[in-house]
N, C-alpha and C. Protein backbone atom coordinates (compact mmCIF):
# COMPACT_ATOMS: atom_id res chain seq x y z
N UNK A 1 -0.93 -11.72 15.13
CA UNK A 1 -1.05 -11.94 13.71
C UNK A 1 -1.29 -13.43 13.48
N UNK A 2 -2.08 -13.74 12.59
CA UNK A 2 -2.80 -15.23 12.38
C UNK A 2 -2.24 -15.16 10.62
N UNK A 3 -2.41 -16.59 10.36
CA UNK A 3 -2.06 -16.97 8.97
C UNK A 3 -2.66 -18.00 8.71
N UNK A 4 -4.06 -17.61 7.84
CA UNK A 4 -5.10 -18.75 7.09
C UNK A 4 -4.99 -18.87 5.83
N UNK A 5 -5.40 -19.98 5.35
CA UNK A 5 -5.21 -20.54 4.30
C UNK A 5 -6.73 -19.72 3.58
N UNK A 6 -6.39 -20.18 1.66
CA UNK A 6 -7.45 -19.14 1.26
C UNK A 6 -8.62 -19.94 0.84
N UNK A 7 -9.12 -21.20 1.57
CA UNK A 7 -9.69 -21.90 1.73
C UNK A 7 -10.53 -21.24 3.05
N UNK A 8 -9.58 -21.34 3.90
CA UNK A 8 -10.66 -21.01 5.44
C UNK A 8 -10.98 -19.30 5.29
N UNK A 9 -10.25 -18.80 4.42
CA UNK A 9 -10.35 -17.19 4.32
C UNK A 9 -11.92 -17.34 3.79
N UNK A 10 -12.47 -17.76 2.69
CA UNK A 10 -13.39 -18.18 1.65
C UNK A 10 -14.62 -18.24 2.63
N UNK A 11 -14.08 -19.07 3.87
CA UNK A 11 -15.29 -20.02 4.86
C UNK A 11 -15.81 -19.23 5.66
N UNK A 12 -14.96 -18.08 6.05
CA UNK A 12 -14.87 -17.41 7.34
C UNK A 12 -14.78 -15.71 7.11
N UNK A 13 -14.83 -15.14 5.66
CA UNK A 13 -14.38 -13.98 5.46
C UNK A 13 -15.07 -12.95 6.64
N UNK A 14 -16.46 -13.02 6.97
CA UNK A 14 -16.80 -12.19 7.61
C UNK A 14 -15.79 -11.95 8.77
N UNK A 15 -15.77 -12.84 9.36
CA UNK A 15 -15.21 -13.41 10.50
C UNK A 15 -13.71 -12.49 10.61
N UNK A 16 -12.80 -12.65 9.67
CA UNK A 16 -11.61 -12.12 9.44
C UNK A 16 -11.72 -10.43 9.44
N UNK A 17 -12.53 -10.25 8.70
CA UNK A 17 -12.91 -8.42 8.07
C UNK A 17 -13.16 -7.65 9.51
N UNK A 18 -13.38 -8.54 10.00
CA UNK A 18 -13.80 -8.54 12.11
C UNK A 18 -13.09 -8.33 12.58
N UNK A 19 -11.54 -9.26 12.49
CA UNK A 19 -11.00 -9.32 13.13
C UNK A 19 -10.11 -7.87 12.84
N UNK A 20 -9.71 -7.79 11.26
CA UNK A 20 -8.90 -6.56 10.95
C UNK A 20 -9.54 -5.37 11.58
N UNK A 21 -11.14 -5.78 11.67
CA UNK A 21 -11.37 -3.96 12.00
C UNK A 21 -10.91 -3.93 13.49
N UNK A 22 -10.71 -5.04 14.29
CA UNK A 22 -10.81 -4.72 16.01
C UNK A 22 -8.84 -4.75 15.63
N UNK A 23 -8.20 -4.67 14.67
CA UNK A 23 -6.98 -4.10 14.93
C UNK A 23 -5.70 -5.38 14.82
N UNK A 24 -6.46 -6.73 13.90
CA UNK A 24 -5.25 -8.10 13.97
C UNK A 24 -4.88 -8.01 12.65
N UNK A 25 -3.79 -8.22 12.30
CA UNK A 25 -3.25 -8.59 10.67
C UNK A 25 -3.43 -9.91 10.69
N UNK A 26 -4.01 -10.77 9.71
CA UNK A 26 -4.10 -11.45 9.25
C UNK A 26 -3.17 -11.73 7.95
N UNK A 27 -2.55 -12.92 7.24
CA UNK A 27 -1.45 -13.32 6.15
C UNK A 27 -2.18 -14.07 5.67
N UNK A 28 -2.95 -14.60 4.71
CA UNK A 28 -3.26 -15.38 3.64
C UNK A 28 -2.25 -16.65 3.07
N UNK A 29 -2.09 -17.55 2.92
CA UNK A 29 -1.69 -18.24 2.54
C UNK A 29 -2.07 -19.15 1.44
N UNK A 30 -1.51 -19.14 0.17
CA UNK A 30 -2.11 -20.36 -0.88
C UNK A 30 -0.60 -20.81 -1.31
N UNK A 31 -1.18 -22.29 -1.10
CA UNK A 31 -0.31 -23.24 -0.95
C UNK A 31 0.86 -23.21 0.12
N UNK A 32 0.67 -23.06 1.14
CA UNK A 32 1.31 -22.63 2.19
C UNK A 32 1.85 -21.42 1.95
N UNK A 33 2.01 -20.42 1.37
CA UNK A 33 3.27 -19.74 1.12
C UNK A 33 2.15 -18.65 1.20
N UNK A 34 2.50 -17.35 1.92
CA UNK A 34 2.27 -16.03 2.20
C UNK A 34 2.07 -15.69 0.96
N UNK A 35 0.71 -14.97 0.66
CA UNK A 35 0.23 -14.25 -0.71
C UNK A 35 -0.58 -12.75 -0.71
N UNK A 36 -0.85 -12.46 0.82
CA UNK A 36 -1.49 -11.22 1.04
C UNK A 36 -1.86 -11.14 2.36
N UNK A 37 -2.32 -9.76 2.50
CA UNK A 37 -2.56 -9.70 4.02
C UNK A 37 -3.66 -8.89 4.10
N UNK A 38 -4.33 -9.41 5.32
CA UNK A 38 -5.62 -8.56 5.41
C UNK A 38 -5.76 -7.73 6.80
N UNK A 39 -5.50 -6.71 6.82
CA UNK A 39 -4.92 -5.62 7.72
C UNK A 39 -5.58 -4.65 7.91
N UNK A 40 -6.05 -3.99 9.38
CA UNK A 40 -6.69 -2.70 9.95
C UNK A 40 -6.22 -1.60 8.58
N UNK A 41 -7.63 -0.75 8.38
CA UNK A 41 -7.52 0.19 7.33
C UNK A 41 -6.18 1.11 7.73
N UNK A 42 -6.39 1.25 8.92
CA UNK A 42 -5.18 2.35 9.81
C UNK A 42 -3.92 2.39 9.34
N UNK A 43 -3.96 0.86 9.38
CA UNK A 43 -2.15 0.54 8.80
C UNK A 43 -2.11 0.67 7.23
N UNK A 44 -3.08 0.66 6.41
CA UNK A 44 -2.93 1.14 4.79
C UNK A 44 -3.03 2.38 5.59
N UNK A 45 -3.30 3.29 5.82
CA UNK A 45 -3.97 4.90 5.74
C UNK A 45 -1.88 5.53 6.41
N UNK A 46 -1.80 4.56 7.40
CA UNK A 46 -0.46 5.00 7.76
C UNK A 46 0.86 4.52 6.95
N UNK A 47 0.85 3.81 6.39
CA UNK A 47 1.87 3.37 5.19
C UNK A 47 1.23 4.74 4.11
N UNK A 48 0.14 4.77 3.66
CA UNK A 48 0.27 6.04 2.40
C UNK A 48 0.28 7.11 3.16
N UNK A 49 0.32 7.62 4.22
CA UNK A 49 0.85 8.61 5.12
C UNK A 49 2.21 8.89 5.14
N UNK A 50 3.03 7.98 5.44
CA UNK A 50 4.38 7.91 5.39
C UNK A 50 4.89 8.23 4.21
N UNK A 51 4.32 7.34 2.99
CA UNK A 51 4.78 7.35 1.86
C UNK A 51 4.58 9.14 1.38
N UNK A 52 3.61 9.14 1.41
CA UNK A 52 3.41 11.03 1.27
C UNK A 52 4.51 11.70 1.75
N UNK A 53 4.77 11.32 3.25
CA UNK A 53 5.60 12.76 3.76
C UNK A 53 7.13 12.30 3.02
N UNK A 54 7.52 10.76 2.46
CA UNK A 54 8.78 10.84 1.87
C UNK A 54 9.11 11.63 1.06
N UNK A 55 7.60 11.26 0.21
CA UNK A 55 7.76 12.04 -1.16
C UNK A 55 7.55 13.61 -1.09
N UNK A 56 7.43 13.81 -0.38
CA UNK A 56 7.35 15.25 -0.09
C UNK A 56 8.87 16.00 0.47
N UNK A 57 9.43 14.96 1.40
CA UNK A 57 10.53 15.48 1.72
C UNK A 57 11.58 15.20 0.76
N UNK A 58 11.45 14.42 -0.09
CA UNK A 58 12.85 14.21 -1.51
C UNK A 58 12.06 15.34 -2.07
N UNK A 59 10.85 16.20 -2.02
CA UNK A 59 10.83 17.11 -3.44
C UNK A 59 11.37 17.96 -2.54
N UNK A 60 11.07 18.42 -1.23
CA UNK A 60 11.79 19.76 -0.96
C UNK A 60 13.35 19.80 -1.22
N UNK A 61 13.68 18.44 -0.95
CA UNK A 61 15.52 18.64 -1.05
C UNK A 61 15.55 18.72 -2.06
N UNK A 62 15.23 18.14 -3.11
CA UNK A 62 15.64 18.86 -4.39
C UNK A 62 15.29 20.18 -4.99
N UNK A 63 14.19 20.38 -4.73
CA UNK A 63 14.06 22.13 -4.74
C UNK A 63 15.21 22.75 -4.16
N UNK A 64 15.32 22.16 -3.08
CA UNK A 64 16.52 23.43 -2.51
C UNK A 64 17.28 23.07 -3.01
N UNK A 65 17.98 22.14 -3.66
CA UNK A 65 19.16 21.84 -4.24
C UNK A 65 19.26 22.26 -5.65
N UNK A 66 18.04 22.75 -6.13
CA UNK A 66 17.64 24.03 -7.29
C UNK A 66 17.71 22.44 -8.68
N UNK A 67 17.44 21.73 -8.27
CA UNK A 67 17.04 20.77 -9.21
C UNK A 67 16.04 21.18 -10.27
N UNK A 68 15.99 20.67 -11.55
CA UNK A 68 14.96 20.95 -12.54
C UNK A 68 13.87 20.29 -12.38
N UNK A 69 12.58 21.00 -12.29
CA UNK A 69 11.12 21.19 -11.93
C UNK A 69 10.30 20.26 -13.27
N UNK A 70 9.20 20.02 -13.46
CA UNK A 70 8.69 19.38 -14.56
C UNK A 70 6.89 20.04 -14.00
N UNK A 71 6.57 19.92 -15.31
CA UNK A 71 4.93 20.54 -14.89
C UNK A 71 4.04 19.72 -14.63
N UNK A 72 3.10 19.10 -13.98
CA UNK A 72 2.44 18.28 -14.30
C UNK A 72 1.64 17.70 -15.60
N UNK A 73 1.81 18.59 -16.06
CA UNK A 73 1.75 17.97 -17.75
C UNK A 73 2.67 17.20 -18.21
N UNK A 74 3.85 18.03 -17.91
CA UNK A 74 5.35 16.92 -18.60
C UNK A 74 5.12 15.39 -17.34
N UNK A 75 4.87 15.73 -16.47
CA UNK A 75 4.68 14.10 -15.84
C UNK A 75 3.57 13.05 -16.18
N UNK A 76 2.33 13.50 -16.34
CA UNK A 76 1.49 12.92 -16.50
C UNK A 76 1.54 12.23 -18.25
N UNK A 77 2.15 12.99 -19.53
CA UNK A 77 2.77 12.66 -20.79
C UNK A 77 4.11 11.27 -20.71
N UNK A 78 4.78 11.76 -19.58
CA UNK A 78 5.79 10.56 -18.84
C UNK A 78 4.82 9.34 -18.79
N UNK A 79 4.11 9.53 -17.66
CA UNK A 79 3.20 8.57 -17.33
C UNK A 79 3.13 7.58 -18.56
N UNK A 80 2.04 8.10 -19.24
CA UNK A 80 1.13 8.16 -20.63
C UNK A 80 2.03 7.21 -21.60
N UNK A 81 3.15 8.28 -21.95
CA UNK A 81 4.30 7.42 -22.67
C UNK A 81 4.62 6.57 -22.13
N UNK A 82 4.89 5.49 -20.80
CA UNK A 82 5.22 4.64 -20.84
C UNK A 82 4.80 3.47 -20.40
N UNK A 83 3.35 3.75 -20.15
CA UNK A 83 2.57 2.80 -20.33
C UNK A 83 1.97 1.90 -22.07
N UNK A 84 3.02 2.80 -22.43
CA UNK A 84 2.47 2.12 -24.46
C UNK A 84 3.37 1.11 -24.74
């Protein structure tokens, strides 16, 4: 893992987009201080992988735990409402 500034990121992007695809994380830095990372697609695709099967396994336990259900209508109105 390497950590460039977003100066040399700017200079060199090809260069970097290179490096993530052959499999290096890269950290961004502005003003010294860590601000993002530029990372193999794999590792986004496996973080929202993971994140899926969590959320999948808190809905089954609560199903079985006979928890109250909502429709996707009543969630997406959730949503809706509280973005105002």
């Amino acid at each position: 893992m390497s950590e460039i500034s977003t100066r040399e990121l700017r200079t060199n992007l090809a260069k970097y987009i290179d490096a993530a695809e052959s499999g290096e994380q890269v950290i961004i830095l502005r003003d010294g201080t860590p601000a993002a990372a530029l990372v193999p697609l794999s590792v986004v695709e496996a973080v929202d992988d993971a994140e899926d099967e969590m959320l999948a396994r808190e809905a089954a336990a609560r199903l079985a735990a006979g928890e109250k259900t909502s429709s996707m209508a009543e969630v997406l109105a959730d949503i809706f409402e509280a973005r105002r």
